[in-house]
PDB file of N, CA and C in Angstrom:
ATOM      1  N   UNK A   1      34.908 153.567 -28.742  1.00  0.00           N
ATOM      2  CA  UNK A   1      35.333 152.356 -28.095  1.00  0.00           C
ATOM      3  C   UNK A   1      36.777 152.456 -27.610  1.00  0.00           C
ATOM      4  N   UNK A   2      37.716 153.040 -28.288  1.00  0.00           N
ATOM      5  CA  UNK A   2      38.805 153.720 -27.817  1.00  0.00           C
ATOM      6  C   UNK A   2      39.966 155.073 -28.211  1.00  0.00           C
ATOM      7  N   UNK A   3      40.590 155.317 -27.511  1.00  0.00           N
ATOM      8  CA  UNK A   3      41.489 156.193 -27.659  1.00  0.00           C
ATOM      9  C   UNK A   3      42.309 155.972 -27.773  1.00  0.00           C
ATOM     10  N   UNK A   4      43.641 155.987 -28.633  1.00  0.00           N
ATOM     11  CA  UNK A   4      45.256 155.531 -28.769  1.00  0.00           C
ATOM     12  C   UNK A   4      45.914 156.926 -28.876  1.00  0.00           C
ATOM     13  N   UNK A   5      46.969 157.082 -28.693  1.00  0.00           N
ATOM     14  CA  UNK A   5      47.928 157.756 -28.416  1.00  0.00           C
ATOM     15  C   UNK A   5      49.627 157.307 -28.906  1.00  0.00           C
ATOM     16  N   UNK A   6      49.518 157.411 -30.370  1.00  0.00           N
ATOM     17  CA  UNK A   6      50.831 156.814 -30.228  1.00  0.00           C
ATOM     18  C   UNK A   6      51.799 157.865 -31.067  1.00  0.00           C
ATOM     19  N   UNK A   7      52.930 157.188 -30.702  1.00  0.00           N
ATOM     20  CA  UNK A   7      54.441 157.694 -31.676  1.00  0.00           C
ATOM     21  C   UNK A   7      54.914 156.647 -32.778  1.00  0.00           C
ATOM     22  N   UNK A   8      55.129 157.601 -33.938  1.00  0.00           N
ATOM     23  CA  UNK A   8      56.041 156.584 -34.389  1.00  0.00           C
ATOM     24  C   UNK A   8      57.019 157.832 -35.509  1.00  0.00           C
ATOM     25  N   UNK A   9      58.111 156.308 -35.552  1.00  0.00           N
ATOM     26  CA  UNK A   9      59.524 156.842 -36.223  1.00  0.00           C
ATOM     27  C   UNK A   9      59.280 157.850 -37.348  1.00  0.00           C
ATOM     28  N   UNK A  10      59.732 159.127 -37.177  1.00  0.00           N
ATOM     29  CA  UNK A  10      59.746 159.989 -38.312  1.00  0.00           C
ATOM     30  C   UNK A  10      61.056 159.411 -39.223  1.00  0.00           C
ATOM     31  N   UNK A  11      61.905 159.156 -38.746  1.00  0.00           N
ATOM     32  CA  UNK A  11      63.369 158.492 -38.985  1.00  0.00           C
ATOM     33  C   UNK A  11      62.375 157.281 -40.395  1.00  0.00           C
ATOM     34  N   UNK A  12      61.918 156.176 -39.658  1.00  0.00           N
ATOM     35  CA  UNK A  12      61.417 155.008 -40.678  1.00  0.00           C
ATOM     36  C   UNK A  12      60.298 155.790 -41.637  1.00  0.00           C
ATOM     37  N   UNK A  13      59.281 156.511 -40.807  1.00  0.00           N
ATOM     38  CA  UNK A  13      58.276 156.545 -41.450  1.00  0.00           C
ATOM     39  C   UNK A  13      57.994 158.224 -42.095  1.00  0.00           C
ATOM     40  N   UNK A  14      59.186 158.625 -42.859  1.00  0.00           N
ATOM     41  CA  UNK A  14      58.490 160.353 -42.570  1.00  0.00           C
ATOM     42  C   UNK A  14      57.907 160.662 -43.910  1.00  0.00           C
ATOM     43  N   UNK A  15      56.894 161.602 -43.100  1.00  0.00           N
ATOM     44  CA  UNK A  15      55.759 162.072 -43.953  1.00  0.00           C
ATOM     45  C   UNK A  15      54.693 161.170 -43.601  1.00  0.00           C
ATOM     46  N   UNK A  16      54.660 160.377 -42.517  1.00  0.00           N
ATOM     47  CA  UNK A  16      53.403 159.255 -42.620  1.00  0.00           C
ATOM     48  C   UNK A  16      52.436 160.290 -42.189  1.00  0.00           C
ATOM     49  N   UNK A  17      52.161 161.467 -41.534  1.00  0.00           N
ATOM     50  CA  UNK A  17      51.155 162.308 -41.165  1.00  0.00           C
ATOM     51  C   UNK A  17      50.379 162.741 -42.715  1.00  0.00           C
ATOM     52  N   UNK A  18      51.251 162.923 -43.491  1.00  0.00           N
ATOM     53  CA  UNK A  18      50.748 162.983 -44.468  1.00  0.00           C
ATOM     54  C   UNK A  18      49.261 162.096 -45.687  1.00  0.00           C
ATOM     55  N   UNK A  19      49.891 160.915 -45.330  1.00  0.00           N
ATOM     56  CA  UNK A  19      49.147 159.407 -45.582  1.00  0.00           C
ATOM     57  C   UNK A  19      47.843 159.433 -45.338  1.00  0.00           C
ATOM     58  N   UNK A  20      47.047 158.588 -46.292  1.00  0.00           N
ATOM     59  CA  UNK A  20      46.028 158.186 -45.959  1.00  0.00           C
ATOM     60  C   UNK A  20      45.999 157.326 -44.616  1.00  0.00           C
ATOM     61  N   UNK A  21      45.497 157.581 -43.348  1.00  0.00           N
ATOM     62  CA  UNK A  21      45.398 157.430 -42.321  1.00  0.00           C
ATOM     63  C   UNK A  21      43.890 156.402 -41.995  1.00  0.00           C
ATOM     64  N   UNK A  22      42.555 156.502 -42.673  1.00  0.00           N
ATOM     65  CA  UNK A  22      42.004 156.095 -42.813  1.00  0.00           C
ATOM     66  C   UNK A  22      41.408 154.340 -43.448  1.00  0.00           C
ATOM     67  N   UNK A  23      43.012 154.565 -43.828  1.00  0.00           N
ATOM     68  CA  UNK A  23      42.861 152.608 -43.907  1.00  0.00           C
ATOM     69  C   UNK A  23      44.152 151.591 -42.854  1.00  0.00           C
ATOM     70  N   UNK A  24      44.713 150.740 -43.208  1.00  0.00           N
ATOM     71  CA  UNK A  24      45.586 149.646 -42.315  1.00  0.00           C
ATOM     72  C   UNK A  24      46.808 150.837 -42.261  1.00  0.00           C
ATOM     73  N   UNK A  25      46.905 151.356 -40.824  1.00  0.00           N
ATOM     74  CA  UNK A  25      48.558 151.742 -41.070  1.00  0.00           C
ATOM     75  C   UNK A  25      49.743 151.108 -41.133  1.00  0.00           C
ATOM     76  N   UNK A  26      49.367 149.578 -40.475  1.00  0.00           N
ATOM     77  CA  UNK A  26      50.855 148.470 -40.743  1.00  0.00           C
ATOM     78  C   UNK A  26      50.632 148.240 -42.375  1.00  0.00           C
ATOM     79  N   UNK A  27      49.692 148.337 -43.362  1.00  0.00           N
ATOM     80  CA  UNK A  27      49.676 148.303 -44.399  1.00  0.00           C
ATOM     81  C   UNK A  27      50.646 149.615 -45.182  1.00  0.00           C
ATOM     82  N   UNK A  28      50.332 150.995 -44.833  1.00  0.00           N
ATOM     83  CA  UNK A  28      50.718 151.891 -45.359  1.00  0.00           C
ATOM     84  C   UNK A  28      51.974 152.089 -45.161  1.00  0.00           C
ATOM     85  N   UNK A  29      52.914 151.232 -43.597  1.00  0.00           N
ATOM     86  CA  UNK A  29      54.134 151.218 -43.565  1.00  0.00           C
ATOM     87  C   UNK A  29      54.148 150.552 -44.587  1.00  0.00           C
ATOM     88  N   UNK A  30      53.771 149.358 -44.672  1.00  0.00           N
ATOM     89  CA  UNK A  30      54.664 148.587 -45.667  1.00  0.00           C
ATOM     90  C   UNK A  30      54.933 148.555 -47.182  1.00  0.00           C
ATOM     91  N   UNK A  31      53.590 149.215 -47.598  1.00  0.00           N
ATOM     92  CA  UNK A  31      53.251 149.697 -49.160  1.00  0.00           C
ATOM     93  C   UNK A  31      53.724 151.049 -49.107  1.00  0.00           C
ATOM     94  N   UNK A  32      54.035 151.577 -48.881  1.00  0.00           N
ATOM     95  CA  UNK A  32      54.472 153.169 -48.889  1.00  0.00           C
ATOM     96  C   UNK A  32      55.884 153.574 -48.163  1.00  0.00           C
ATOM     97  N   UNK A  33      56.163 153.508 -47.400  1.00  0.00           N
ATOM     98  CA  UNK A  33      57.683 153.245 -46.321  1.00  0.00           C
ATOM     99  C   UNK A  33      58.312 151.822 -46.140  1.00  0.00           C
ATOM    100  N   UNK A  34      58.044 150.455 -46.302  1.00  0.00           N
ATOM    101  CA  UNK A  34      58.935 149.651 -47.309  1.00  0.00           C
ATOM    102  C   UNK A  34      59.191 149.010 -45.486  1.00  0.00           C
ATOM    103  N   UNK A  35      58.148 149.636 -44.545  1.00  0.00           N
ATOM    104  CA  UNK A  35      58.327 148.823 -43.399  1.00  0.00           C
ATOM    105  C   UNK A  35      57.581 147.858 -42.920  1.00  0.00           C
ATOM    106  N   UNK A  36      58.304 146.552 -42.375  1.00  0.00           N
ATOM    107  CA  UNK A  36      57.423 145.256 -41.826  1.00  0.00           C
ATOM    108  C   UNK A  36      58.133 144.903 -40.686  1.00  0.00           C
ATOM    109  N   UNK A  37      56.887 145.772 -39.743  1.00  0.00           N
ATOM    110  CA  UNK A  37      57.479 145.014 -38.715  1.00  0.00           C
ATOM    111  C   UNK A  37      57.359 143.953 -38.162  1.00  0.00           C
ATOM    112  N   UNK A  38      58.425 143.602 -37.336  1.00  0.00           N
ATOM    113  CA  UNK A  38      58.999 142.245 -37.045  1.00  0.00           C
ATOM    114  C   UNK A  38      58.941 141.806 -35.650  1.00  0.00           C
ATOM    115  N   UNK A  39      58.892 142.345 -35.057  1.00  0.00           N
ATOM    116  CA  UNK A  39      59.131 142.537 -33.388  1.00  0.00           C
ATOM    117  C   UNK A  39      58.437 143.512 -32.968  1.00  0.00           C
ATOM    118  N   UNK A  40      57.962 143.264 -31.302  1.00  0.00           N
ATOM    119  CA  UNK A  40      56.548 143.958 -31.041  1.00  0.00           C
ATOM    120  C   UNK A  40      56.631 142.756 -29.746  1.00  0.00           C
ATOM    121  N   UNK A  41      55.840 143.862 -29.037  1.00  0.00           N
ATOM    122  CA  UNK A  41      55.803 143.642 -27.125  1.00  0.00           C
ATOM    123  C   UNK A  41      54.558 144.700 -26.536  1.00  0.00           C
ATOM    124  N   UNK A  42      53.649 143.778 -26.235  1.00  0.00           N
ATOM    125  CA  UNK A  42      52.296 144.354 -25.500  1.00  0.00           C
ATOM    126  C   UNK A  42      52.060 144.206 -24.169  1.00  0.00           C
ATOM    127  N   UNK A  43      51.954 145.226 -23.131  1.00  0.00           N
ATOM    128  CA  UNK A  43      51.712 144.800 -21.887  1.00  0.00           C
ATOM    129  C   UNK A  43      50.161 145.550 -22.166  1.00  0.00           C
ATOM    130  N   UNK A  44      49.358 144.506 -21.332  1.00  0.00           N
ATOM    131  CA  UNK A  44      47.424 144.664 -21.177  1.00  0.00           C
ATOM    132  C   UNK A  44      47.533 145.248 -19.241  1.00  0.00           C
ATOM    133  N   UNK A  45      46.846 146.052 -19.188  1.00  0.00           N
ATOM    134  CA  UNK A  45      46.846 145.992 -17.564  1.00  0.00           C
ATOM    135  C   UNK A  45      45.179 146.971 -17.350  1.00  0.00           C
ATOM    136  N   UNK A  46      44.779 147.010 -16.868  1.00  0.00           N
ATOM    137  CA  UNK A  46      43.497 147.295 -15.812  1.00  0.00           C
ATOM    138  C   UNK A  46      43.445 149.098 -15.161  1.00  0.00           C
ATOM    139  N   UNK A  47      42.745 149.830 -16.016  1.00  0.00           N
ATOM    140  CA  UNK A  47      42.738 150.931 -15.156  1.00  0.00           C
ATOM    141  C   UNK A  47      41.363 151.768 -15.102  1.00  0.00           C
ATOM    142  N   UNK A  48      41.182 152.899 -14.433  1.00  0.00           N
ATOM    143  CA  UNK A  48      40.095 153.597 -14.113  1.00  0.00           C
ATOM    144  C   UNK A  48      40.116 154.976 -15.063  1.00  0.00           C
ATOM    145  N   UNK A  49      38.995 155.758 -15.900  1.00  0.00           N
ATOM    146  CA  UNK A  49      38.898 156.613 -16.604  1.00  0.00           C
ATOM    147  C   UNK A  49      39.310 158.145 -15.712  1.00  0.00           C
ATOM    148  N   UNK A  50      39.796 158.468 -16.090  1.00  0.00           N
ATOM    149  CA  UNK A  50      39.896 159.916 -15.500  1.00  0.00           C
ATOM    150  C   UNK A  50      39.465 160.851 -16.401  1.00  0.00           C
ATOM    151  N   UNK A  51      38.568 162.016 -15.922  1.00  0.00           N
ATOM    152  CA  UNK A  51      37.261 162.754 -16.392  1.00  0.00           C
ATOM    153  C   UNK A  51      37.259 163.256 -17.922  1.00  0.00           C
ATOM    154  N   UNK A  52      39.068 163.785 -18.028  1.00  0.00           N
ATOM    155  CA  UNK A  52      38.732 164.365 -19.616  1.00  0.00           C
ATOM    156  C   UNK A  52      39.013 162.592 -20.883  1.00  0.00           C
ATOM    157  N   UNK A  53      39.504 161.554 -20.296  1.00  0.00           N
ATOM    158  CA  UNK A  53      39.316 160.391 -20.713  1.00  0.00           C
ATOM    159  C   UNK A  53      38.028 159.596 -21.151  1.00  0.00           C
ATOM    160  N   UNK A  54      37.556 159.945 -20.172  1.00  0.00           N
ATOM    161  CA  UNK A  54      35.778 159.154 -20.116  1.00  0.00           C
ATOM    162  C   UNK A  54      35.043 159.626 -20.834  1.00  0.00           C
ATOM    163  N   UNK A  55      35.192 161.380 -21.171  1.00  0.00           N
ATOM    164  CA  UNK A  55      34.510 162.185 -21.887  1.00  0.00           C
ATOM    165  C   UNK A  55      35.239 162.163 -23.330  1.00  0.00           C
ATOM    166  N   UNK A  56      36.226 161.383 -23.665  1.00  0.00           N
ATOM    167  CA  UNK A  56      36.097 161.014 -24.798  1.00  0.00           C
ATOM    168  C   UNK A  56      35.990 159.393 -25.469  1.00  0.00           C
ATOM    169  N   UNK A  57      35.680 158.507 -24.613  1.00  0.00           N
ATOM    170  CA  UNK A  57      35.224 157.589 -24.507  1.00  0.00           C
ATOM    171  C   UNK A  57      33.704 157.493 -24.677  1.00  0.00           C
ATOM    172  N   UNK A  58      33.198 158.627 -23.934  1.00  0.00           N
ATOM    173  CA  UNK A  58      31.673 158.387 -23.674  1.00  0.00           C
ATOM    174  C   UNK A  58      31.235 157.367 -22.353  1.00  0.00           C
ATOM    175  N   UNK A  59      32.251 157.529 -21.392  1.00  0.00           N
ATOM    176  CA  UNK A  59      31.851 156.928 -20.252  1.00  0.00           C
ATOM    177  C   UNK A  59      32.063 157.610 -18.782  1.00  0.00           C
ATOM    178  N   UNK A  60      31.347 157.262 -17.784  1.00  0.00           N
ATOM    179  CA  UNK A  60      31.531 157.937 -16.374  1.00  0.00           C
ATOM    180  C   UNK A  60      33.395 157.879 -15.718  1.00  0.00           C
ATOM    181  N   UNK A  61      33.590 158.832 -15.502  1.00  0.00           N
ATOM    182  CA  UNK A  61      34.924 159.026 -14.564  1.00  0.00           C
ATOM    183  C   UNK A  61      34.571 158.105 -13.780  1.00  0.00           C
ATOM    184  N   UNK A  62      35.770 157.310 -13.777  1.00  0.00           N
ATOM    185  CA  UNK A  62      35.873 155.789 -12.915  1.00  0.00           C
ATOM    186  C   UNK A  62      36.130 154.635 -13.502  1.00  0.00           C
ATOM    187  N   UNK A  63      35.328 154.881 -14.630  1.00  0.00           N
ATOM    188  CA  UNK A  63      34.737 153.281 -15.481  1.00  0.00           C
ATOM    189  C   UNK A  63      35.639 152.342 -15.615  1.00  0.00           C
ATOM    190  N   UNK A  64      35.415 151.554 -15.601  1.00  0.00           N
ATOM    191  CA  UNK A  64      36.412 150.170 -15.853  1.00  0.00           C
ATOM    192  C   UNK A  64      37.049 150.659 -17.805  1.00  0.00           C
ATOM    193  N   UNK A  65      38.418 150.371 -17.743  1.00  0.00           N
ATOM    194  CA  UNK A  65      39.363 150.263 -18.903  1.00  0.00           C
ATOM    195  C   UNK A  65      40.530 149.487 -19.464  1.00  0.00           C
ATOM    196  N   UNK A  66      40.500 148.866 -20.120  1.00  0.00           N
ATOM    197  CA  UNK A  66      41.861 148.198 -20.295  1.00  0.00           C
ATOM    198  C   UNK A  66      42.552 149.121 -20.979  1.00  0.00           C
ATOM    199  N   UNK A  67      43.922 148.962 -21.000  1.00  0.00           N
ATOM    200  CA  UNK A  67      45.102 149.810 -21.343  1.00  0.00           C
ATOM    201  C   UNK A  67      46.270 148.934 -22.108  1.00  0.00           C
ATOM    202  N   UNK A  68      46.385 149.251 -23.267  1.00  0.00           N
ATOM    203  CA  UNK A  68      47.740 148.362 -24.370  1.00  0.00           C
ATOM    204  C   UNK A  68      48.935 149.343 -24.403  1.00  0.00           C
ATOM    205  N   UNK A  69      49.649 149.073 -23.850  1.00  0.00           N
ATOM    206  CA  UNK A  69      50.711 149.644 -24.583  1.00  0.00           C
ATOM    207  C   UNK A  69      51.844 148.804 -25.535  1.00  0.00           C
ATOM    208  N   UNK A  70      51.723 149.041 -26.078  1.00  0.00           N
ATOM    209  CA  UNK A  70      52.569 148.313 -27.369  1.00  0.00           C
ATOM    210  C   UNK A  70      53.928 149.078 -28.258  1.00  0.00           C
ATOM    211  N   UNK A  71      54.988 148.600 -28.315  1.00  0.00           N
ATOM    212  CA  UNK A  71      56.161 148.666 -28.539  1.00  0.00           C
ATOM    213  C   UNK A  71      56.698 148.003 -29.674  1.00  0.00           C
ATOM    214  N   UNK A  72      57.196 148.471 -31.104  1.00  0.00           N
ATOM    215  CA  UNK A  72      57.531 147.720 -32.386  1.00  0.00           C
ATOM    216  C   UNK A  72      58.332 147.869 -32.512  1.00  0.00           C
ATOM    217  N   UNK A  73      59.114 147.040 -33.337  1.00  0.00           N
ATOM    218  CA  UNK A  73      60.443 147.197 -34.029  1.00  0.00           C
ATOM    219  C   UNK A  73      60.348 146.959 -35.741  1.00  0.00           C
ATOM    220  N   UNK A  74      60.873 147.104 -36.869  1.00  0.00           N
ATOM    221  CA  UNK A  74      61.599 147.116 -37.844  1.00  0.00           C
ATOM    222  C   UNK A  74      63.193 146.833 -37.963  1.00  0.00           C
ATOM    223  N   UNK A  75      63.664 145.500 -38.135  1.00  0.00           N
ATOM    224  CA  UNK A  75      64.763 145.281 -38.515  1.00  0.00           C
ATOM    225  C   UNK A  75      65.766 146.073 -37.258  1.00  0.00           C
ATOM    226  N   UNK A  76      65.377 145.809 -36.094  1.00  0.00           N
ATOM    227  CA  UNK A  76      65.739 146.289 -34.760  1.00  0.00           C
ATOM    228  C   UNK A  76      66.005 147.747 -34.919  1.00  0.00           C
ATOM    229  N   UNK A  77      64.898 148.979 -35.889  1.00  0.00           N
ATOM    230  CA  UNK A  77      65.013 150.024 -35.394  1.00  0.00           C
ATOM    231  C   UNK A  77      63.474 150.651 -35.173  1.00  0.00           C
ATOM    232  N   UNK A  78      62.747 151.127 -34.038  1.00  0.00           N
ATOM    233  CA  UNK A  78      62.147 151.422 -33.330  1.00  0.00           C
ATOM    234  C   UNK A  78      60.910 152.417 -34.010  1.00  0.00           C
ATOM    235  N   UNK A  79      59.766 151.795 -34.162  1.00  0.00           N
ATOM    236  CA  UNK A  79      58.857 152.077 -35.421  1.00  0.00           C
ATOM    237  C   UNK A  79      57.158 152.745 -34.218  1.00  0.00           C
ATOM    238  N   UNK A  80      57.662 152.083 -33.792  1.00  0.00           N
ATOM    239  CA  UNK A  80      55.986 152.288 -33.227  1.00  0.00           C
ATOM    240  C   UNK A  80      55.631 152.223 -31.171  1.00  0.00           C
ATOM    241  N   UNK A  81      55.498 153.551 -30.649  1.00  0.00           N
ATOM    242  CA  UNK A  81      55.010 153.453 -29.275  1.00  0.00           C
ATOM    243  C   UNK A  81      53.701 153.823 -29.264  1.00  0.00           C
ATOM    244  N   UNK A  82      52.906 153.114 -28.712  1.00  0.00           N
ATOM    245  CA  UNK A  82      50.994 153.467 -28.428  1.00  0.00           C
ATOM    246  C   UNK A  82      50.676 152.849 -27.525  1.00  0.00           C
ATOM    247  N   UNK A  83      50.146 153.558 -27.291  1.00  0.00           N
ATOM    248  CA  UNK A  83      48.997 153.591 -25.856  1.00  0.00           C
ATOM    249  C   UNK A  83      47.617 153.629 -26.411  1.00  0.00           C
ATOM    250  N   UNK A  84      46.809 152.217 -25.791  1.00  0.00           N
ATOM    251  CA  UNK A  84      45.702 152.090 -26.544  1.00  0.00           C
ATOM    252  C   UNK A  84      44.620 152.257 -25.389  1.00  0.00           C
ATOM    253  N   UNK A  85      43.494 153.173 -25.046  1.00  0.00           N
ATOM    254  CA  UNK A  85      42.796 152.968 -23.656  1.00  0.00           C
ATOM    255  C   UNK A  85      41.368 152.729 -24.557  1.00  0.00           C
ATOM    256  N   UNK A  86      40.837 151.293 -24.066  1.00  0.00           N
ATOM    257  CA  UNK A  86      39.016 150.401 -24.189  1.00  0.00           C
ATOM    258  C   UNK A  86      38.530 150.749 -23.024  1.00  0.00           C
ATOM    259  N   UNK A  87      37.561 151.270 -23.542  1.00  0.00           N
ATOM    260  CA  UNK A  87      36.425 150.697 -22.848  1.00  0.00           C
ATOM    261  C   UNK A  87      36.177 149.285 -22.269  1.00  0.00           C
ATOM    262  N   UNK A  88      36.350 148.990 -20.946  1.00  0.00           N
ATOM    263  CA  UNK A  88      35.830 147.737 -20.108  1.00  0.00           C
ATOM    264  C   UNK A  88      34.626 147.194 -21.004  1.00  0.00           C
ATOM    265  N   UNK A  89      33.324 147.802 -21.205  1.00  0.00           N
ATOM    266  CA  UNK A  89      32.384 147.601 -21.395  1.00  0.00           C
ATOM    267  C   UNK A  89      31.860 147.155 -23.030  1.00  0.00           C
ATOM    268  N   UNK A  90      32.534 147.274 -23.360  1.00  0.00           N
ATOM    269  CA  UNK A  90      32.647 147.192 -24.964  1.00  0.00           C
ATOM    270  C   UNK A  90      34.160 145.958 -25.366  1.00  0.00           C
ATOM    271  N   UNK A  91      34.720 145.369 -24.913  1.00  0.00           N
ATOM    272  CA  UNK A  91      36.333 145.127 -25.251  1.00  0.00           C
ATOM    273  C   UNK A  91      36.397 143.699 -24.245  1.00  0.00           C
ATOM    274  N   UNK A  92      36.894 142.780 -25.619  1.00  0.00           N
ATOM    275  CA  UNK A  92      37.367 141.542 -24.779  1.00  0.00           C
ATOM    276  C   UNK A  92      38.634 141.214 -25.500  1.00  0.00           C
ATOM    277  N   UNK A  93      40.009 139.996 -24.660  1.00  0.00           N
ATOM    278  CA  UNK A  93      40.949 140.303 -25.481  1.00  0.00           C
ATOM    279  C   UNK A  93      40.607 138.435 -25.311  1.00  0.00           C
ATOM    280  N   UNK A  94      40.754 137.656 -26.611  1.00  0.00           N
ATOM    281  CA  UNK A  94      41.256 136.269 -26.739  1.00  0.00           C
ATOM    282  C   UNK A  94      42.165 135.784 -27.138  1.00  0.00           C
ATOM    283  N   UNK A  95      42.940 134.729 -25.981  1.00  0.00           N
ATOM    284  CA  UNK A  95      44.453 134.490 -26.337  1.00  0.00           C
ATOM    285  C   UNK A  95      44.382 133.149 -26.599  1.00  0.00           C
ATOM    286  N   UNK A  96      45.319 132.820 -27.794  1.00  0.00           N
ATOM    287  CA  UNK A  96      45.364 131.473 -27.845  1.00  0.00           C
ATOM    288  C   UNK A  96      46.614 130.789 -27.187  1.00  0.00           C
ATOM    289  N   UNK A  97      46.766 129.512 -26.595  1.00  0.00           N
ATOM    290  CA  UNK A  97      47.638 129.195 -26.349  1.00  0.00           C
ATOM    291  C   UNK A  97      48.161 127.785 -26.552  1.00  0.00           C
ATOM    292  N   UNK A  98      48.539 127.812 -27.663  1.00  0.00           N
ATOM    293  CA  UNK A  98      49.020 126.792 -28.209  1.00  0.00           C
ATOM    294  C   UNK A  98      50.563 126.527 -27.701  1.00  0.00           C
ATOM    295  N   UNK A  99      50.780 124.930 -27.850  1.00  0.00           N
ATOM    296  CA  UNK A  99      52.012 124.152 -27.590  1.00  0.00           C
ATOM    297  C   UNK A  99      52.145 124.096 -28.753  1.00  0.00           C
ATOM    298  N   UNK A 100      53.478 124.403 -29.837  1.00  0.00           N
ATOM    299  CA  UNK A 100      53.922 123.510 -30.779  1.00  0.00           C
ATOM    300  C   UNK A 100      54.732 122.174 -30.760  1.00  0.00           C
ATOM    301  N   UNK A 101      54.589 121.126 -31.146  1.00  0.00           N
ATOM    302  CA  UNK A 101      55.529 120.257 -30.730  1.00  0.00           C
ATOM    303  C   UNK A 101      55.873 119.485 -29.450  1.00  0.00           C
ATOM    304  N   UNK A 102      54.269 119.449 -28.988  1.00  0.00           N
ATOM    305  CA  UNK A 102      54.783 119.261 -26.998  1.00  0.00           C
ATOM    306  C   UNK A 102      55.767 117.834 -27.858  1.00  0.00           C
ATOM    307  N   UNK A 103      56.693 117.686 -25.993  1.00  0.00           N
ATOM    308  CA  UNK A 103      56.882 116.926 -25.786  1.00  0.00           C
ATOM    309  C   UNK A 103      55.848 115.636 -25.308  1.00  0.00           C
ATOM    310  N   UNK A 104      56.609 114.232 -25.790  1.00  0.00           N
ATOM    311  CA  UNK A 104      56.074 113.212 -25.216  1.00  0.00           C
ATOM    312  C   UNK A 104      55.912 113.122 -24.083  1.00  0.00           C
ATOM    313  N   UNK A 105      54.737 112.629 -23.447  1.00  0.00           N
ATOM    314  CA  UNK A 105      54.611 112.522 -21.643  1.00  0.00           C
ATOM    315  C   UNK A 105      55.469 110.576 -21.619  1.00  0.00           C
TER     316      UNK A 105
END
């Protein structure tokens, strides 16, 4: 369903290659490297599979994909870059959008 691609801080997190990888990694920062992050910025945008992509997706070169890239922080030092590529066909994103506190009309 997807492929990610990310970096993160050897600086915050080293030895995380090491880690059980197989369960929550914002968990294993935080129980194991003593990190919570705090800050974090996602741009979603729209793209097309290109051949050695699709073939690890399991879909035709072309296919419809959404794309995350996401950006973290820890106590303003720099924990986490990934690139997340879905499958169109499989992947919906729901946003809530709440007012706190509207104002009175």
């Amino acid at each position: 369903m997807a492929v990610e691609s990310g970096w993160y801080s050897p600086a915050v997190a080293p030895g995380l290659l090491s880690s059980d990888l197989t369960t929550s990694l914002y968990s294993t920062l935080a129980e194991r490297f003593g990190v919570a992050i705090d800050r974090g910025g996602q741009t979603v945008w729209a793209a097309t599979a290109e051949a050695p992509l699709a073939s690890q997706l399991g879909v035709r070169a072309g296919a419809a994909l959404l794309v995350f890239r996401r950006r973290s922080s820890a106590g303003g030092r720099p924990v986490e870059d990934v690139t997340s590529y879905y499958r169109g066909d499989r992947y919906q994103i729901h946003m809530s959008l709440d007012r706190p506190n509207p104002a009175p009309v």
